[in-house]
Protein backbone atom coordinates (compact mmCIF):
# COMPACT_ATOMS: atom_id res chain seq x y z
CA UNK A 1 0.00 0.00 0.00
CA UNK A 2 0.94 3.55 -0.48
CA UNK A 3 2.71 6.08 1.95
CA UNK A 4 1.60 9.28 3.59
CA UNK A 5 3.87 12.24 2.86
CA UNK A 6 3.72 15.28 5.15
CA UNK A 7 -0.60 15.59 6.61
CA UNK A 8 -1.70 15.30 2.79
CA UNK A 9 -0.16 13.86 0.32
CA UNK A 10 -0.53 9.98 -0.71
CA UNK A 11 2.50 8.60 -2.48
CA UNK A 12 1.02 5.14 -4.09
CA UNK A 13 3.19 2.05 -4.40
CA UNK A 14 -0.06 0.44 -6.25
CA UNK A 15 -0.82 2.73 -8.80
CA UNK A 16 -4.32 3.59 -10.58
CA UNK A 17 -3.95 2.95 -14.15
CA UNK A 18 -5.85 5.07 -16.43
CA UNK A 19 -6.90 3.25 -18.67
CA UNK A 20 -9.91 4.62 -20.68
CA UNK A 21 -11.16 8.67 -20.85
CA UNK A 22 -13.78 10.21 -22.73
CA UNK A 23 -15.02 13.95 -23.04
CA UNK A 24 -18.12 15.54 -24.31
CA UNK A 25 -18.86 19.32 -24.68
CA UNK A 26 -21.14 21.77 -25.60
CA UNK A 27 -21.50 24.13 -28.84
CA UNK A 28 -19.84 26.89 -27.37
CA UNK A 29 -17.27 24.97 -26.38
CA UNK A 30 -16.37 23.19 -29.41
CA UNK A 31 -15.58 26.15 -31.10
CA UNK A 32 -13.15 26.93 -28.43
CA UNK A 33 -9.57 25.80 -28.30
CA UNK A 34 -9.91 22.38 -28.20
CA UNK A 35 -12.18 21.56 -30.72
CA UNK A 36 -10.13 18.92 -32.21
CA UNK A 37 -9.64 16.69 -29.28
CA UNK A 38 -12.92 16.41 -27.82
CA UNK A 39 -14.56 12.72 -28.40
CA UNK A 40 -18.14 14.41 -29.27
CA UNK A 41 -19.62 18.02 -29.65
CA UNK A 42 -23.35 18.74 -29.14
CA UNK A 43 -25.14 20.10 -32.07
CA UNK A 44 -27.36 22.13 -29.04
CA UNK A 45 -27.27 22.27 -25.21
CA UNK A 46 -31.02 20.47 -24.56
CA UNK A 47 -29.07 17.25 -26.14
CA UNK A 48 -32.69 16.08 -27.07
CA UNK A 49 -33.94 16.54 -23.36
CA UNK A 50 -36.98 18.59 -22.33
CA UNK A 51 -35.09 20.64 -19.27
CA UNK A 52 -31.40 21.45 -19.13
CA UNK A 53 -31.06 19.31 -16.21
CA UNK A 54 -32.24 16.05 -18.35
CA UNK A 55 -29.38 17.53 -20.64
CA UNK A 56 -26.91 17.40 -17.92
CA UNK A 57 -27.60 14.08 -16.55
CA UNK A 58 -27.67 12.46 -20.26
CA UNK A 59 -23.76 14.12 -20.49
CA UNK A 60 -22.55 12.86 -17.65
CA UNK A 61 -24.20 9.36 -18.69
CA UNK A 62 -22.63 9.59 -22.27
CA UNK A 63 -19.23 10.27 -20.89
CA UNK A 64 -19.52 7.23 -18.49
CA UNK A 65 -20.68 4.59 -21.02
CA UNK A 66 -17.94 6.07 -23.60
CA UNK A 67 -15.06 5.65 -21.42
CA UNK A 68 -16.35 2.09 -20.52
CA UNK A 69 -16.00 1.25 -24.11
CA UNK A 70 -12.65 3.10 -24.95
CA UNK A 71 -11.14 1.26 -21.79
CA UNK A 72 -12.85 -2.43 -22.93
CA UNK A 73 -14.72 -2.22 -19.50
CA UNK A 74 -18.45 -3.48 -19.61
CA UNK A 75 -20.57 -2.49 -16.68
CA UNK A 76 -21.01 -5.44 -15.42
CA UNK A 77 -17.88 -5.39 -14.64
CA UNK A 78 -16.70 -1.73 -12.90
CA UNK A 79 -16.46 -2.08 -9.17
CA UNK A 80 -17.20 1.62 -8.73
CA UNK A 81 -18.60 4.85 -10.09
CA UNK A 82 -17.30 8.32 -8.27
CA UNK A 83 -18.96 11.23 -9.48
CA UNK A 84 -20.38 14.27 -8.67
CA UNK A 85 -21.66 17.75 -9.99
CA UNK A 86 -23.00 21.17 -9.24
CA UNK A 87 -26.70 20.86 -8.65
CA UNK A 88 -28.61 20.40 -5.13
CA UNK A 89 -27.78 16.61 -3.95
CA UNK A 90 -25.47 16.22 -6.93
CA UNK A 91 -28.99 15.06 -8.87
CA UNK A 92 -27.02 14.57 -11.89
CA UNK A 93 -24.66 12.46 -11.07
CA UNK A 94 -27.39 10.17 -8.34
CA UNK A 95 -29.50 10.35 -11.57
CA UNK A 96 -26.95 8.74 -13.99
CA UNK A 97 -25.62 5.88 -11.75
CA UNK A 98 -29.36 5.06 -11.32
CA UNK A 99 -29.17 3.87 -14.85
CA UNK A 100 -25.61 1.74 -14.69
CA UNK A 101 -26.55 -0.65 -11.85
CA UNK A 102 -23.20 0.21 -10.15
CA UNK A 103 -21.75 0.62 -6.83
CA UNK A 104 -21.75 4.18 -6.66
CA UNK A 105 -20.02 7.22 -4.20
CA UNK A 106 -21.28 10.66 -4.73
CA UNK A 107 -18.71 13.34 -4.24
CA UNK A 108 -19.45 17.24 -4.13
CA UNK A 109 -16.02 19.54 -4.58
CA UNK A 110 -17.83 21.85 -6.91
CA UNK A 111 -15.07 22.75 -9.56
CA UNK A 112 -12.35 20.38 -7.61
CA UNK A 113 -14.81 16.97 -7.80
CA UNK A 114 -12.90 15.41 -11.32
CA UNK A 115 -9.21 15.80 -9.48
CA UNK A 116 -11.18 14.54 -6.11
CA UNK A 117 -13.06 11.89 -7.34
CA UNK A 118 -9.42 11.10 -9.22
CA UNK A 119 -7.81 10.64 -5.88
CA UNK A 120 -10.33 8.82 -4.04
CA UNK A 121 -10.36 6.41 -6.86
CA UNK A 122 -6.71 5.98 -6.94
CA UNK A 123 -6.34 5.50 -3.14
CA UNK A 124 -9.33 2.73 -3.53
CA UNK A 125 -7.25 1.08 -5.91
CA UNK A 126 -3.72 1.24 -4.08
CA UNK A 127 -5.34 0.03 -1.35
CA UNK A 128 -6.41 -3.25 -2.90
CA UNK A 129 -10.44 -2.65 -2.55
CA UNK A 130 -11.13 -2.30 -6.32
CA UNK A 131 -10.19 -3.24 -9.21
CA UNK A 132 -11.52 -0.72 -11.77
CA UNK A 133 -13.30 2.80 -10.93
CA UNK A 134 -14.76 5.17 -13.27
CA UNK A 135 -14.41 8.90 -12.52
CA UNK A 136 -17.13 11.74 -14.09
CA UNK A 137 -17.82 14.87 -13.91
CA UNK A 138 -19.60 17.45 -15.11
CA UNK A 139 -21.67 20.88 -15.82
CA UNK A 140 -24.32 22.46 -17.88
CA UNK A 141 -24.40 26.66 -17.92
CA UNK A 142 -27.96 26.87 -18.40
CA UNK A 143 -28.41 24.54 -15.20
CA UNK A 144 -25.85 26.75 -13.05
CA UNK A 145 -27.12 29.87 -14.60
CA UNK A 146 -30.30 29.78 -12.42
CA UNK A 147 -29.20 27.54 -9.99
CA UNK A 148 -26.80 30.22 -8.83
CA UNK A 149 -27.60 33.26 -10.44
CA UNK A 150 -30.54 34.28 -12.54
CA UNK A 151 -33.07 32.78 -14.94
CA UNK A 152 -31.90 32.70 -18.28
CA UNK A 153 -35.12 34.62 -19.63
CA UNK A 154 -33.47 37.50 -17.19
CA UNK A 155 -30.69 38.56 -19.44
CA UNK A 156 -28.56 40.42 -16.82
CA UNK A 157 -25.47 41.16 -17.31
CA UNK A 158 -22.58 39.42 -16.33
CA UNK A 159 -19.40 41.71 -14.47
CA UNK A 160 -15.73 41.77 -15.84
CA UNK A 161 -14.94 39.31 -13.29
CA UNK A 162 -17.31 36.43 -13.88
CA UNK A 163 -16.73 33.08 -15.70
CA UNK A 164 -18.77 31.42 -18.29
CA UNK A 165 -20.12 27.79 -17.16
CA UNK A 166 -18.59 24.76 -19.57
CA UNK A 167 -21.48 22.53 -20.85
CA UNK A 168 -19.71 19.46 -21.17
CA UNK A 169 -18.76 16.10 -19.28
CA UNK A 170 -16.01 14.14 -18.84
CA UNK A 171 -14.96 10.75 -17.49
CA UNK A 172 -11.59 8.87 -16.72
CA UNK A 173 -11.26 4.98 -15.83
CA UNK A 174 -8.73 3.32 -13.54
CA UNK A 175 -7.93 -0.20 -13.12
CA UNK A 176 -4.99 -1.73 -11.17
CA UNK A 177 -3.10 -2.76 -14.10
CA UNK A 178 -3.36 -1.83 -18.05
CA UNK A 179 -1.93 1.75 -19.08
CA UNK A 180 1.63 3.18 -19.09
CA UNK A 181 -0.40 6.16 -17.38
CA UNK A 182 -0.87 6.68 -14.34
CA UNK A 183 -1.70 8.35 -11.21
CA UNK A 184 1.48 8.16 -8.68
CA UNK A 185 0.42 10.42 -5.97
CA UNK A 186 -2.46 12.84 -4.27
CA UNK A 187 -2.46 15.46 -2.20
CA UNK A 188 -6.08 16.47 -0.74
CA UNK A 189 -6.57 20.01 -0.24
CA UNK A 190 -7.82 22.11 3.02
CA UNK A 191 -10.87 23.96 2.92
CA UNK A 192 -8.86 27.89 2.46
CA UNK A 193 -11.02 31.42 2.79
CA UNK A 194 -9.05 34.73 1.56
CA UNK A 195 -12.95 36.67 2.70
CA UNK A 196 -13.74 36.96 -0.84
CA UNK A 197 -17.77 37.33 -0.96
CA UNK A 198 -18.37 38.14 -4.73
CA UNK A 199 -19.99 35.28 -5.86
CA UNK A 200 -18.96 36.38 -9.64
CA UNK A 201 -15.54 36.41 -8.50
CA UNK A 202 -14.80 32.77 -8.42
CA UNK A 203 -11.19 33.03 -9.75
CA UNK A 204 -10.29 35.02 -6.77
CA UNK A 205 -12.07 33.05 -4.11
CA UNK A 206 -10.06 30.03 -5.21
CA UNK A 207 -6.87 31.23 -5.91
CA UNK A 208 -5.46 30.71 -2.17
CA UNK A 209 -6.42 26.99 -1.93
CA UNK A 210 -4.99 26.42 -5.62
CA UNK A 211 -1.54 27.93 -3.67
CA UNK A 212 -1.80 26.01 -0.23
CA UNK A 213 -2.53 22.36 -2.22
CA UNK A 214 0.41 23.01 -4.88
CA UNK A 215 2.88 24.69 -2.30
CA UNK A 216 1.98 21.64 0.52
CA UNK A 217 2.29 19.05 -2.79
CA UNK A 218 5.66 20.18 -3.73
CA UNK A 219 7.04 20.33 0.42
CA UNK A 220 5.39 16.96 0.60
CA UNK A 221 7.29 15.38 -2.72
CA UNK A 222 10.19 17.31 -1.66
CA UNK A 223 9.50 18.79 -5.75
CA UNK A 224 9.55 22.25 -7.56
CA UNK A 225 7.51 23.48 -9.83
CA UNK A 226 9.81 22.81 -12.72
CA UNK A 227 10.31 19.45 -11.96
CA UNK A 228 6.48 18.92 -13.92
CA UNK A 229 5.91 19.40 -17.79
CA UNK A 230 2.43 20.58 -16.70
CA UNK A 231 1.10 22.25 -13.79
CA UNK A 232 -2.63 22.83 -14.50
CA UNK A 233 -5.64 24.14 -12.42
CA UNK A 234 -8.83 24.45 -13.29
CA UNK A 235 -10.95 26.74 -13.23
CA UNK A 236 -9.36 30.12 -11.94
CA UNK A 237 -9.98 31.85 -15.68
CA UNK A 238 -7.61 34.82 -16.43
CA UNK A 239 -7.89 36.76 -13.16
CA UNK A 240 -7.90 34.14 -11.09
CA UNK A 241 -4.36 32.30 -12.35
CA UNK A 242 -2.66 35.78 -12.39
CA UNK A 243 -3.64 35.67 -8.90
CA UNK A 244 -2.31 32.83 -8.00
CA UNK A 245 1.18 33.53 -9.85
CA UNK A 246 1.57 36.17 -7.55
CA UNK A 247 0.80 34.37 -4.89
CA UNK A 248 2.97 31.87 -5.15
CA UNK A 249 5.97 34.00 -5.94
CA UNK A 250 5.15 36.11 -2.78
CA UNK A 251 5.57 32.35 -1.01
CA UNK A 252 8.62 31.83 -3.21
CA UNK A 253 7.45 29.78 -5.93
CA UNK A 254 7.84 31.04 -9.22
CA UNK A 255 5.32 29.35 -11.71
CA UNK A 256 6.95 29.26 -15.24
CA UNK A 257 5.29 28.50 -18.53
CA UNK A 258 4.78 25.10 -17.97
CA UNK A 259 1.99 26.43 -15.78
CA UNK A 260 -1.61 27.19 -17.44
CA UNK A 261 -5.45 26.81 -16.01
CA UNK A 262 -8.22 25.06 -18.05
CA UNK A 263 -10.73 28.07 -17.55
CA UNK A 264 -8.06 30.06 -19.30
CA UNK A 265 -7.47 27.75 -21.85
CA UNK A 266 -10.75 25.99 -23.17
CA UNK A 267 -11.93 28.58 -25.05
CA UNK A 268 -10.44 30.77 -27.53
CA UNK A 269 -9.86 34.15 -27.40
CA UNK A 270 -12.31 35.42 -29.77
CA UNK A 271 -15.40 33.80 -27.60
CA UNK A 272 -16.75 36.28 -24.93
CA UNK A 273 -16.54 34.59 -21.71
CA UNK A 274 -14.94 37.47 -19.80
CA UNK A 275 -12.50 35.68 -17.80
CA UNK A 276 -12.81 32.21 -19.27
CA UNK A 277 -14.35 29.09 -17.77
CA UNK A 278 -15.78 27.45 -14.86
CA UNK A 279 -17.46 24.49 -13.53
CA UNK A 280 -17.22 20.99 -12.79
CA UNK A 281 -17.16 19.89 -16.32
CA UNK A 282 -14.23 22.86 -16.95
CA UNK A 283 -11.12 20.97 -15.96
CA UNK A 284 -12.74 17.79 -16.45
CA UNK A 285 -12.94 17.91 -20.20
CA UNK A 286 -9.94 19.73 -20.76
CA UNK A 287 -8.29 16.66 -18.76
CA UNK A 288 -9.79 13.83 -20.52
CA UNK A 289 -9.44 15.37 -24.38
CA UNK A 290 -6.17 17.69 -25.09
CA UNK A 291 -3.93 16.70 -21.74
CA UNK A 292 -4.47 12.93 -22.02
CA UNK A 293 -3.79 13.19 -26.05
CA UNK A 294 -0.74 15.05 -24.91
CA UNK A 295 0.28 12.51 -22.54
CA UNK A 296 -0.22 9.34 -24.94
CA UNK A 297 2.03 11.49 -27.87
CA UNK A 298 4.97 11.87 -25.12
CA UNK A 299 4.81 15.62 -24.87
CA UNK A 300 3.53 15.66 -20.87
CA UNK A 301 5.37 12.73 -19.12
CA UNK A 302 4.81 14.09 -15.56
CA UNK A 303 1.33 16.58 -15.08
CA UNK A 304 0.27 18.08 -11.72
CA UNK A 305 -3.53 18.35 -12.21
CA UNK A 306 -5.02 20.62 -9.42
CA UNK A 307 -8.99 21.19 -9.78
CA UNK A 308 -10.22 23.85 -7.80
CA UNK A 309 -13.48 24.64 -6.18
CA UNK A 310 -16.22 27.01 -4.68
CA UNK A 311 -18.00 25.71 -1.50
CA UNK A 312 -20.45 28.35 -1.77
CA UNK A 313 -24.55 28.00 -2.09
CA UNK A 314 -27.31 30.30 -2.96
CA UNK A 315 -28.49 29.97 0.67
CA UNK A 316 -24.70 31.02 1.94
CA UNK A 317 -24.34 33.69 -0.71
CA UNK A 318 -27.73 35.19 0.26
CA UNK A 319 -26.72 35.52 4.34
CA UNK A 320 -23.48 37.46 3.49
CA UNK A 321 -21.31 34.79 3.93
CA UNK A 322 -17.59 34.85 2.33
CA UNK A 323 -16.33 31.96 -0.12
CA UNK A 324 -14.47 29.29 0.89
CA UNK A 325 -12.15 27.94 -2.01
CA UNK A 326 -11.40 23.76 -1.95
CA UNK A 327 -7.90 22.79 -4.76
CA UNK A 328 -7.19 18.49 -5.04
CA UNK A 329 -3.91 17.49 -6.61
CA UNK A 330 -2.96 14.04 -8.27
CA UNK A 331 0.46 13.87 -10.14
CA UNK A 332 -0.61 11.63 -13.33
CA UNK A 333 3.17 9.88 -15.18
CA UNK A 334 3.51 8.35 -18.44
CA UNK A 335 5.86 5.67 -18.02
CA UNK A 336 8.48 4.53 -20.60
């Protein structure tokens, strides 16, 4: 079984292979950046259901039964599903296992849950109490939108500072053995409040927990930041990453280019989406398209992915409360 480094790192002698990934997005975010390496676009975001909800559950269900097949898994035969999403009681994700007969573990780390559901699943597996786990994630705008904000039909608008919700869903699967990648260590975040209470202002409001999970990761791993080919969070957008560059150096940690955030990167320039995107299905599609394609062609062989999150409600939002910001870590290697 694996080691504990320092109060929250896991260093695993077992390691989760992944073996199988799949990622599907939304319109909008097709004709982003990553167009090209995403397994299926949507032609609209109701994906042939009635509510955006329906829409949302069906995504995360199409990236589950997708990765099964890329990774030769049937159902029958997956010990366990982690997953988890956005919506009150994580209905999305409770919704889709209903259909998949599976052992099943809910997780809620808003933005964080594909990096946390990643190292759950990997210290299941190092442990010797599964074999193979599929991990999902994911997010619909619309169904954020008036969760957390407004009705659609409202049209307000949307401040400097905000990020735009990815519609999309993504899914990896480990197994015990299989795959040159894999996941060698984890480092679980603390819950981290900097008193930000602008609930537009995401970036900022999880820009300290980003820096205490990487800076704890790399005392941990006795590491620096250029020992990684990658070091990506997700989702700080524009604002938020520049934030947390200067945080870090202030600690003494100077991020280099090898650093990037997949709210800043999914879509392209052109697109108005202010400070780039957010949401669970943000760094989980960005993960399981361009940065595992990038680690099967040899140009990542080491990647710290960090997944940040939001703990916030409507109901904390609305009684003045500040933002606490939640960042998970897992160090995924391509072997020789």
């Amino acid at each position: 079984m694996g080691k504990r480094l320092g109060k929250q790192t896991i260093m695993f002698s077992n390691s989760a292979k992944i073996i199988g990934n799949y990622s599907i997005v939304g319109e909008k975010e097709g004709n982003g950046t990553f167009r090209e390496y995403y397994d299926y676009v949507l032609k609209n975001d109701t994906f042939g259901e009635k509510t955006y909800e329906s829409a949302e559950r069906k995504l995360i269900e199409h990236s589950i039964a997708n990765a099964l097949d890329n990774a030769g898994v049937k159902s029958k035969d997956l010990d366990l599903l982690i997953c988890g999403d956005l919506l009150n009681q994580i209905i999305s994700s409770s919704f889709a296992a209903r259909d998949f007969d599976l052992t099943f573990l809910g997780l809620y780390g808003a933005c964080s849950t594909m990096a946390e559901a990643l190292a759950v699943g990997a210290t299941f597996i190092d442990g010797g109490y599964f074999n193979t786990i599929a991990c999902a994630t994911g997010s619909h705008f619309s169904t954020v939108e008036r969760q957390y904000r407004f009705p659609l039909e409202l049209g307000n608008q949307r401040p400097p500072v905000s990020q735009w919700t990815v519609t999309g869903a993504g899914c990896t699967v480990l197994s015990d053995k299989g795959s040159k990648k894999e996941i060698v260590n984890a480092t679980f975040g603390k819950v981290t409040d900097f008193g930000i209470n602008d609930v537009n202002n995401m970036g900022a409001a999880m820009a300290p927990a980003a820096m205490s999970t990487l800076i704890t990761h790399f005392e941990d791993t006795h590491t620096t930041p250029d020992d990684y080919d990658l070091i990506v969070t997700g989702d700080l957008g524009k604002l938020g990453s520049e934030i947390l560059l200067d945080l870090m150096e202030h600690k003494g940690y100077k991020l280099k280019d090898n650093y990037n955030d997949c709210g800043q990167m999914i879509y392209s320039n052109d697109q108005k989406v202010y400070q780039g995107g957010s949401g669970c299905g943000c760094s989980a599609v960005v993960l399981n398209s361009y940065i595992m394609q990038k680690i099967d062609e040899g140009v990542y062989k080491r990647v710290l992915f960090a997944a940040t999150g939001a703990l916030l409600s409507t109901l904390s939002s609305q009684q003045g409360n500040t933002i606490p910001g939640i960042c998970h870590a897992v160090e995924i290697r391509k072997g020789d």
